[in-house]
Each structure stands twice: as C-alpha cells, then as structure tokens.
Protein backbone atom coordinates (compact mmCIF):
# COMPACT_ATOMS: atom_id res chain seq x y z
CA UNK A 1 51.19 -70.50 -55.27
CA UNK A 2 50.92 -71.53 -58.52
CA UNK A 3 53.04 -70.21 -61.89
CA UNK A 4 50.70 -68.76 -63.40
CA UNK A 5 50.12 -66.31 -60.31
CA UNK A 6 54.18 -65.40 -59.56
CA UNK A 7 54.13 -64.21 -63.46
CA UNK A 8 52.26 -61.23 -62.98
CA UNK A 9 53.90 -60.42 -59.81
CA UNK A 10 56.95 -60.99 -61.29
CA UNK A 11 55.73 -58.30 -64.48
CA UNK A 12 54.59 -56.19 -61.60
CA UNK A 13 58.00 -55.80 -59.85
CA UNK A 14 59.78 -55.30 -63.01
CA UNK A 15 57.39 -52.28 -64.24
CA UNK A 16 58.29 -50.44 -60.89
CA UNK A 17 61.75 -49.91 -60.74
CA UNK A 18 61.19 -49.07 -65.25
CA UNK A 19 58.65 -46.52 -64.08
CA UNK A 20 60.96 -44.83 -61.26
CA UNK A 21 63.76 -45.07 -63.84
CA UNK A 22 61.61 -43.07 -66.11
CA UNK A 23 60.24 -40.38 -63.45
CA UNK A 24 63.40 -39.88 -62.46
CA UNK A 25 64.81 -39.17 -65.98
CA UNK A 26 62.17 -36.51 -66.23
CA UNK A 27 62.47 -34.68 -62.91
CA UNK A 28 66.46 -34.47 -62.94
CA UNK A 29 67.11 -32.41 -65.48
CA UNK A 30 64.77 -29.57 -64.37
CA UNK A 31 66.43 -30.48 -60.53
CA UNK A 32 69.73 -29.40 -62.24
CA UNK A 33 68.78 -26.42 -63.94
CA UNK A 34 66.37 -25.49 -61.39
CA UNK A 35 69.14 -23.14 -58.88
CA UNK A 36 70.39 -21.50 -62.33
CA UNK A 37 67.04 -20.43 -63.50
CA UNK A 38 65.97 -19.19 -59.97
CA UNK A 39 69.21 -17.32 -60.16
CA UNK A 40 68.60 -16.06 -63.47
CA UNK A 41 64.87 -15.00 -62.35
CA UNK A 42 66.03 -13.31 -59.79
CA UNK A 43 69.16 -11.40 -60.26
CA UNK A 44 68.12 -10.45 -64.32
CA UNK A 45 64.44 -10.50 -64.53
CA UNK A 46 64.12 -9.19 -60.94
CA UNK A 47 66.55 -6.34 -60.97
CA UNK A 48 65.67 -5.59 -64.32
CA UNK A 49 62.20 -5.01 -62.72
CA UNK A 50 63.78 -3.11 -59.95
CA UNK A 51 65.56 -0.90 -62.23
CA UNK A 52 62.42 0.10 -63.96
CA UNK A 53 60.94 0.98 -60.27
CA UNK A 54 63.56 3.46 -59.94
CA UNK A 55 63.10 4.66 -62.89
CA UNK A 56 59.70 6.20 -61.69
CA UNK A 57 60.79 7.62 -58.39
CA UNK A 58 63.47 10.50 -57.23
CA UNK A 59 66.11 8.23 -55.87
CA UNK A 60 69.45 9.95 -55.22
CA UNK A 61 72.27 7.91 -53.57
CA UNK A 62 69.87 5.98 -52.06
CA UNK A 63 66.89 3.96 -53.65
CA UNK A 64 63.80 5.80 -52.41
CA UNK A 65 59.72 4.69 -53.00
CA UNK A 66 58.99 8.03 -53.88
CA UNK A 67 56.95 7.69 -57.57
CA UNK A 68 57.30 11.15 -59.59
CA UNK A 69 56.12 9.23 -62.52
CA UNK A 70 57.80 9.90 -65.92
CA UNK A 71 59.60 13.13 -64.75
CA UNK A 72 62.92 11.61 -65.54
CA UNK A 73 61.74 10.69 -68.80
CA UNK A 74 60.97 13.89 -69.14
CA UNK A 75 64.64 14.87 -67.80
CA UNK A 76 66.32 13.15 -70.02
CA UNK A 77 64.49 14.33 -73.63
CA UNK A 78 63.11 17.25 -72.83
CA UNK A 79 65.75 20.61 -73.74
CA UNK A 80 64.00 22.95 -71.52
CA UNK A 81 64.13 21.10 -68.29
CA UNK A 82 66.05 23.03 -65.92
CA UNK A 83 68.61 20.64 -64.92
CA UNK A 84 71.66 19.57 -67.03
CA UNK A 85 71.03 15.70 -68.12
CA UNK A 86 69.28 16.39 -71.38
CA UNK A 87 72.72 17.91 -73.17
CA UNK A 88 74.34 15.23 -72.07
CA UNK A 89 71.71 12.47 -72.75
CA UNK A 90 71.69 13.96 -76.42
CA UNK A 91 75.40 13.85 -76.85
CA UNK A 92 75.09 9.97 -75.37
CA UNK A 93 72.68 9.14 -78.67
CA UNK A 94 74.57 11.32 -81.20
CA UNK A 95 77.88 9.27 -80.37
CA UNK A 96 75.65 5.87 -79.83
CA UNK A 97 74.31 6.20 -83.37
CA UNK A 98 78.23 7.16 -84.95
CA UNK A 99 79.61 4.32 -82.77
CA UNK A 100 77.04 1.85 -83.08
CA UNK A 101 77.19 2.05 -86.86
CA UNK A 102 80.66 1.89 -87.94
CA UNK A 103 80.91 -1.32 -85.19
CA UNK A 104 78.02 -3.18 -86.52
CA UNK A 105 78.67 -2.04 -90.55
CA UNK A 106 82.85 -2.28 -90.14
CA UNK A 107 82.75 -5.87 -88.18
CA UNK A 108 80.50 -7.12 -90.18
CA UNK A 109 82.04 -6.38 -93.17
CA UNK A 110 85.80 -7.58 -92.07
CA UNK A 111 84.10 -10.78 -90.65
CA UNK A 112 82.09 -11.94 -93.78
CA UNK A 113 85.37 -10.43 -95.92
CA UNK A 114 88.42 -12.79 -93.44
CA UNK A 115 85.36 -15.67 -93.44
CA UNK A 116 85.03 -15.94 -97.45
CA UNK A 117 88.99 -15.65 -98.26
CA UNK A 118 89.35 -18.56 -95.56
CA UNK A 119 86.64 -20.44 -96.81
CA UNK A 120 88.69 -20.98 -100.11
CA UNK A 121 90.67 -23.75 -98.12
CA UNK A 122 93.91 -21.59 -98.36
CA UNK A 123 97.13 -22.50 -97.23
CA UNK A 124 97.86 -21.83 -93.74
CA UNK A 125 94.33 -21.50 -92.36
CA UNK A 126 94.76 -23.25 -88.92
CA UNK A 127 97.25 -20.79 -88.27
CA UNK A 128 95.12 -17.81 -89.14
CA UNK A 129 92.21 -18.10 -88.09
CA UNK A 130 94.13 -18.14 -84.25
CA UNK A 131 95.25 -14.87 -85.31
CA UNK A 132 91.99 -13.67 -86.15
CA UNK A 133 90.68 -15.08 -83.14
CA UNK A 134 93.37 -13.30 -80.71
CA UNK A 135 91.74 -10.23 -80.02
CA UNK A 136 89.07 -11.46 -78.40
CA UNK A 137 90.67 -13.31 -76.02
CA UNK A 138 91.89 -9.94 -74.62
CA UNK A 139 89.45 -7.68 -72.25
CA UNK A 140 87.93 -4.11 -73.52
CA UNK A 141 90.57 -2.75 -70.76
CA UNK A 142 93.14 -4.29 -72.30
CA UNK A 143 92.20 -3.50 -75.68
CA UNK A 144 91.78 0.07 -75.34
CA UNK A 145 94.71 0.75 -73.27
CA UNK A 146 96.36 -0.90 -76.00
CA UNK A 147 95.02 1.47 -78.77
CA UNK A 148 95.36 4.44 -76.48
CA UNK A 149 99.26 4.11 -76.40
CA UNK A 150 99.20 3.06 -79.96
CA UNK A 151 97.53 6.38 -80.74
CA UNK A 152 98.93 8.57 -78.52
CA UNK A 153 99.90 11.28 -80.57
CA UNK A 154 103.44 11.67 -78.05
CA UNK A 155 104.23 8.17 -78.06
CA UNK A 156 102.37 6.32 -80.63
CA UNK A 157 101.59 6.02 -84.24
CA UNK A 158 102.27 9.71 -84.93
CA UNK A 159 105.80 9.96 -83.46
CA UNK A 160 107.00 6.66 -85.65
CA UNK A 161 105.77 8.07 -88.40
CA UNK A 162 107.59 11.49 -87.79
CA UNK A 163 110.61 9.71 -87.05
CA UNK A 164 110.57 8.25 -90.50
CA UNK A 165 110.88 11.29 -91.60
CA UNK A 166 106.87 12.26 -92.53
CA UNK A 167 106.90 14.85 -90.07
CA UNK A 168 103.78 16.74 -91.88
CA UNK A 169 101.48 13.53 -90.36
CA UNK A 170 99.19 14.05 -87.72
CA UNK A 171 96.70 11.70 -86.15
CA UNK A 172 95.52 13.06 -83.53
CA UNK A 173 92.50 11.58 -82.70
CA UNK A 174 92.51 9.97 -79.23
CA UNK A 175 93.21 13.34 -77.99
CA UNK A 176 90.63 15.22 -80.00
CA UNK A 177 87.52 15.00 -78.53
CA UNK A 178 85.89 15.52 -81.51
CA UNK A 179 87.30 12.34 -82.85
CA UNK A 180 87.50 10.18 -79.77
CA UNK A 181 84.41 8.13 -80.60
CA UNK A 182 86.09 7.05 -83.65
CA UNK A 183 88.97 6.00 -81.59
CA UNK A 184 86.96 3.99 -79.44
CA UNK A 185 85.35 2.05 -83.05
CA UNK A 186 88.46 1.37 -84.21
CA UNK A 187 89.14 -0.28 -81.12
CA UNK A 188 86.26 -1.80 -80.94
CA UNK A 189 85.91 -3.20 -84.58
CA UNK A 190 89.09 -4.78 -83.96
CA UNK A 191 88.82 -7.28 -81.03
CA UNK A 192 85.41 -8.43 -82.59
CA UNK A 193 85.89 -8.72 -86.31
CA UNK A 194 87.25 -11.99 -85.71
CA UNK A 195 84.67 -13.76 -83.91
CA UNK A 196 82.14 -12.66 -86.27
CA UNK A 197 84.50 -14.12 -88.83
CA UNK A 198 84.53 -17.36 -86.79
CA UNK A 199 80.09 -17.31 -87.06
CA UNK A 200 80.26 -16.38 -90.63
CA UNK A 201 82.94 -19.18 -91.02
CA UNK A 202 80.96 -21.40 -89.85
CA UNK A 203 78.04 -20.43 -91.62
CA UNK A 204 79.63 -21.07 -94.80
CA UNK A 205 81.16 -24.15 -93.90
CA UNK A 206 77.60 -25.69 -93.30
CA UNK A 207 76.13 -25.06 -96.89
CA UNK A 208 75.13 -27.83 -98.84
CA UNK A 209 78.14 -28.30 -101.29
CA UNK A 210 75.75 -29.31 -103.93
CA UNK A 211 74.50 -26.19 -104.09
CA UNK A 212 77.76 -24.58 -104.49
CA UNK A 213 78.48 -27.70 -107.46
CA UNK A 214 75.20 -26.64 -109.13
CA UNK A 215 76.14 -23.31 -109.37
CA UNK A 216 79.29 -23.66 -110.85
CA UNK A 217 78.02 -26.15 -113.65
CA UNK A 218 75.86 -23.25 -114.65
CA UNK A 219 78.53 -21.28 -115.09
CA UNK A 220 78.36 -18.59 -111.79
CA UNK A 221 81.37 -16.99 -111.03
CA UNK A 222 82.42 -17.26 -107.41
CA UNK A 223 81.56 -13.45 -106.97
CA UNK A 224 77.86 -14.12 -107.86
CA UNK A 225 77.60 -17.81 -106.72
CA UNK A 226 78.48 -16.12 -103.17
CA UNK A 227 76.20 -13.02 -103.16
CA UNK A 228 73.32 -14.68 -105.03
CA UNK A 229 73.53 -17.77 -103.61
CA UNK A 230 75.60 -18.06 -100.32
CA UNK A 231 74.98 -15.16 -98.81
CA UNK A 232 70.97 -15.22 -98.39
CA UNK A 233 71.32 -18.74 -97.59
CA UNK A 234 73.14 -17.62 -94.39
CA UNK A 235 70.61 -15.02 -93.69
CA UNK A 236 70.29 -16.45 -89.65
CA UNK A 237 73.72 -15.82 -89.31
CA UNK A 238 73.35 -11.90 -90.22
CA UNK A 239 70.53 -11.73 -87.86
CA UNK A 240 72.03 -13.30 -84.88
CA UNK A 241 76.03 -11.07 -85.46
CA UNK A 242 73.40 -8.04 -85.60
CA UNK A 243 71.53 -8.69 -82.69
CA UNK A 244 75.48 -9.79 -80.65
CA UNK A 245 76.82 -6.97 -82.60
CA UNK A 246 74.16 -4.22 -81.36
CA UNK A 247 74.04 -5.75 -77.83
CA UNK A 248 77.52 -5.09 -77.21
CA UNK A 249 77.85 -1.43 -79.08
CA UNK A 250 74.85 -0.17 -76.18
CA UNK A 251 76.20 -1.76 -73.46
CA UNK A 252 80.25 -0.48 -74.16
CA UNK A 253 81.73 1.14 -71.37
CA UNK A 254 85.28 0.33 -70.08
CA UNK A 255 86.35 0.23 -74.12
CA UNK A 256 85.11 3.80 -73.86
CA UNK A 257 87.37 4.46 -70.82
CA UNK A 258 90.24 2.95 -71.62
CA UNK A 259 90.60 4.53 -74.53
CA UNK A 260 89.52 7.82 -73.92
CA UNK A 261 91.21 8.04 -70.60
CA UNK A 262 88.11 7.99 -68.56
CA UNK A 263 86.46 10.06 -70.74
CA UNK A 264 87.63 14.08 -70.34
CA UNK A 265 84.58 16.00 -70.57
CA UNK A 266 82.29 13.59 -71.69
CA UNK A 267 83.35 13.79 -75.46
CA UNK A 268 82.64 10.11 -76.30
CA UNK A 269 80.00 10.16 -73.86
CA UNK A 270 77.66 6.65 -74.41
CA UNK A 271 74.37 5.76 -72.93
CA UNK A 272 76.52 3.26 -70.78
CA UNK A 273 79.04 5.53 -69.48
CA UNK A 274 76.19 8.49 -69.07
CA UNK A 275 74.22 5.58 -67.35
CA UNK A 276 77.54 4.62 -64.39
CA UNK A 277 77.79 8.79 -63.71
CA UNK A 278 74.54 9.34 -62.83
CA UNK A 279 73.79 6.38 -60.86
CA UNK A 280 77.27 6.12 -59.08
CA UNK A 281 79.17 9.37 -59.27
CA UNK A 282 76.39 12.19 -59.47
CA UNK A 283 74.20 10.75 -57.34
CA UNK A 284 71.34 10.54 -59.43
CA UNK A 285 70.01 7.26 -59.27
CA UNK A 286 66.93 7.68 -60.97
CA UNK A 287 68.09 9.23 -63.68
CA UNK A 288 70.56 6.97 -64.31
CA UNK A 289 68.04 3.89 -64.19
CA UNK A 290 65.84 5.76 -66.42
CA UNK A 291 68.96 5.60 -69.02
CA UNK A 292 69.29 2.06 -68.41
CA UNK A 293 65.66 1.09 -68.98
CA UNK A 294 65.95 2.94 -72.58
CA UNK A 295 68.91 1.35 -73.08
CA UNK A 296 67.32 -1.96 -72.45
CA UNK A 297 64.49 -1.20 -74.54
CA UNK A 298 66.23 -0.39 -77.40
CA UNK A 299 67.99 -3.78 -77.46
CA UNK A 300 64.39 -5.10 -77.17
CA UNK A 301 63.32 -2.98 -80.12
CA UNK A 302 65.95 -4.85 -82.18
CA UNK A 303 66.35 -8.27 -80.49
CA UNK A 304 62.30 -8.46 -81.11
CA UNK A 305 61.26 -7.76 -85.06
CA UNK A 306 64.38 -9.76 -85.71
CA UNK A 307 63.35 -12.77 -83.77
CA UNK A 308 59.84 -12.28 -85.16
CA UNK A 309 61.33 -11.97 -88.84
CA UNK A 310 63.09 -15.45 -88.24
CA UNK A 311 60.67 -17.12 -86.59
CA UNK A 312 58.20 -16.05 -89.44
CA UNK A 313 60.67 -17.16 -92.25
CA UNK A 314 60.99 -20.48 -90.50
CA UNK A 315 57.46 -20.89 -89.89
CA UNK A 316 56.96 -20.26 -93.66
C-alpha cells in the first residue's frame, strides 16, 4: 500500500472516535436530566392535570369519574348555594388579600431597607448578614410555634411587659381571632425579610460602579442616586421577590397552624388551609381541588404578565 493511501485512512480513523466524542457530548446531558424531567412531568404537570379532573367531578373521600361540570365552581362563589363552603371560601380570600399584602409590601420593604444600609460596606457586615439570614434556616413549624409562645398573651410578650410594671398593656392578638392573621404576617415577614435582603443585596452589589461614580460627580445625594438611579436599574430583582414573595403567601399553611394553634374556628382561614379540610378532613375532595386549581391560577395570573413584562423589556 502506498503512503499516499494509509493517509486518508489514517484521517478516517481519527474523525471517528472526534465524531463519537462529539455525539456523545450532546446526548449525555439530556441522558442525565432525562429521569428528573420525566419525574417532574409526571408528578407536577400530571397531578396538576389530575387535580383539575377532580375539580369537575363529585369526588368525596374517594376520587370518582363522575363530571358535574363547574358545580363546585359554583360552590365555592356562589352565596346562595345550599351548602356551607362559600362563607368559608370568602373568609379564605378576605384573609389571603390582608395576609398576602402586608407579606409581600412588609418583606419587601425590610429587605430592600437591611440590603441598602449593608450595601454601605459597614462595619461588621459578615456577621450580619448571618443574622439576617437565620430565620430562614428555621421551618414555618418552627417559626410559628416560636411566635405563638412569644405572643401568648399568658406566657409571652404581654406578661413581661406586665411584670415591668406596664400592667395597662395588652396584646392580645394570637388569641383574638380577629387579629390572628396579623399574627401569622408578622411571623411570616420575619423568617423571609432576610432572604429577600440577600436578592436585593445582591442586586445592588452587581451595578456598574460607574454609574454610581457618575452620579455622585453630578452632585446626587445618595437618597436620589438610589431611588432614581439604583432602584429601577434592579427592576428584575422586584419582579422575581414578587413573584417568590406571592408564591409562598398562597401556598402558607403550617405557618398558619402553628401559629394559630391549628386554626380555632377557621379565623385565619387561607385558601391553603381551606384547601387540606376539604380534601382531607371533610371529605370533600372536589371541592377542595377546585380551591387548589384557583389557587394555582392565581399564581399563574401573576407569574405570567410579569414574565411577559420582562421578557418584553428585555426584548426591547
């Protein structure tokens, strides 16, 4: 053979094992991630689906075939239905809509407040920003047992202060089932304030420091320089602690019943909580995936025009 004909051979038996190298490197990755996103598929998308089958049918204890259409819709908003969800249901959104807002509106503002003061490179930082970060390593159970005791009107806040001497105070809230849902955003507002610190942190810490240097050689105070500047700059960041924010105020439950004490009479009653009742303690399983498909779609009805605004601004 002569050398001219081993060279191509040669070139031949080199591309191969490149080639394998390369098909390889494109099929392994989606080998790896292919059990998690069949698990995903199935037990999110899937029982999401499932859900919103029994949402349409009369299912009790048991899931049932049954399709009565939207009558559980109908159970659920409509006052003169003759069964007792819609009270409830209403009281769910009344203390959803007083919850949700002082969580959202209170954490952010103690997160963007705690991320600016430590984004002034003060002393002792590292050490803070543990602190800050503390809460959240502690479960909703935990949490809310905690700031049960704490305002346990017997034991709590309210006694200390009336053994100082103040014994005119009273606080008692947790007890009050008027004032429970506050109790329960209080709690709430603080185990998450500081991990929407640590995004907003973060946020500032990746502005352009020009920007910041071109501001102040014009003569902005810090004050302005951060809400006319800073601020809209870290516009994503808003979005995405809204959308966390929002996502975790509608799906609350054992923060509600730890706090509460499982709940007495359904005075901080939540679509999640009103949701677990019907499906697993009143037997009403229908109902109680109809309240889970609304709750789902009004995460969807924020998630969405939020991801479309961002999408839109980045597009631009």
């Amino acid at each position: 053979m002569t050398v001219s004909g081993v060279a191509p051979i040669a070139r031949t038996a080199t591309r191969r094992p490149r080639a394998l190298r390369g098909y390889l490197q494109g099929v392994l990755p989606k080998l790896v991630l292919a059990p998690s996103f069949i698990l995903v598929l199935i037990f999110v998308y899937g029982f999401n689906l499932w859900t919103l089958f029994l949402s349409f049918t009369n299912s009790k204890a048991f899931a049932t075939t049954n399709i009565v259409g939207f009558l559980n819709y109908k159970r659920l908003w409509d006052w003169t239905f003759e069964t007792d969800p819609p009270s409830s249901w209403y009281t769910a959104i009344v203390n959803m809509g007083l919850f949700g807002g002082l969580y959202v509106v209170f954490c952010l503002f103690l997160g963007l407040t705690l991320a600016i003061l430590l984004d002034q490179k003060i002393r002792g930082e590292g050490i803070l920003r543990p602190i800050y970060l503390y809460p959240l390593a502690l479960s909703f159970i935990v949490t809310g047992t905690a700031w049960k005791l704490f305002l346990d009107p017997r034991i709590g806040l309210e006694k200390a202060v009336h053994d100082w001497g103040w014994t005119s105070f009273h606080f008692d809230w947790v007890v009050n089932p008027s004032m429970m849902i506050y109790c329960v955003a209080i709690a709430g507002v603080w185990q998450t304030s500081g991990f929407v610190m640590a995004m907003f942190l973060a946020g500032l810490r990746g502005v352009d420091g020009e920007i910041i240097k071109a501001a102040q050689i014009d003569g902005a105070s810090t004050f302005a320089t951060y809400r006319r500047i800073i601020i809209p700059i870290m516009r994503p960041v808003f979005f995405s602690a809204i959308i966390i924010l929002t996502h975790m105020a509608i799906k609350s439950y054992d923060l509600v019943l730890s706090v509460t004490g499982k709940n007495p009479g359904g005075a901080a009653e939540l679509p999640s909580t009103f949701m677990y009742s019907y499906t697993f303690t009143r037997n009403q399983m229908a109902v109680g995936s109809t309240s889970a498909v609304i709750m789902l779609m009004t995460i969807a009805a924020i998630m969405v025009p939020c991801l479309y605004s961002e999408l839109r601004e980045k597009g631009r």
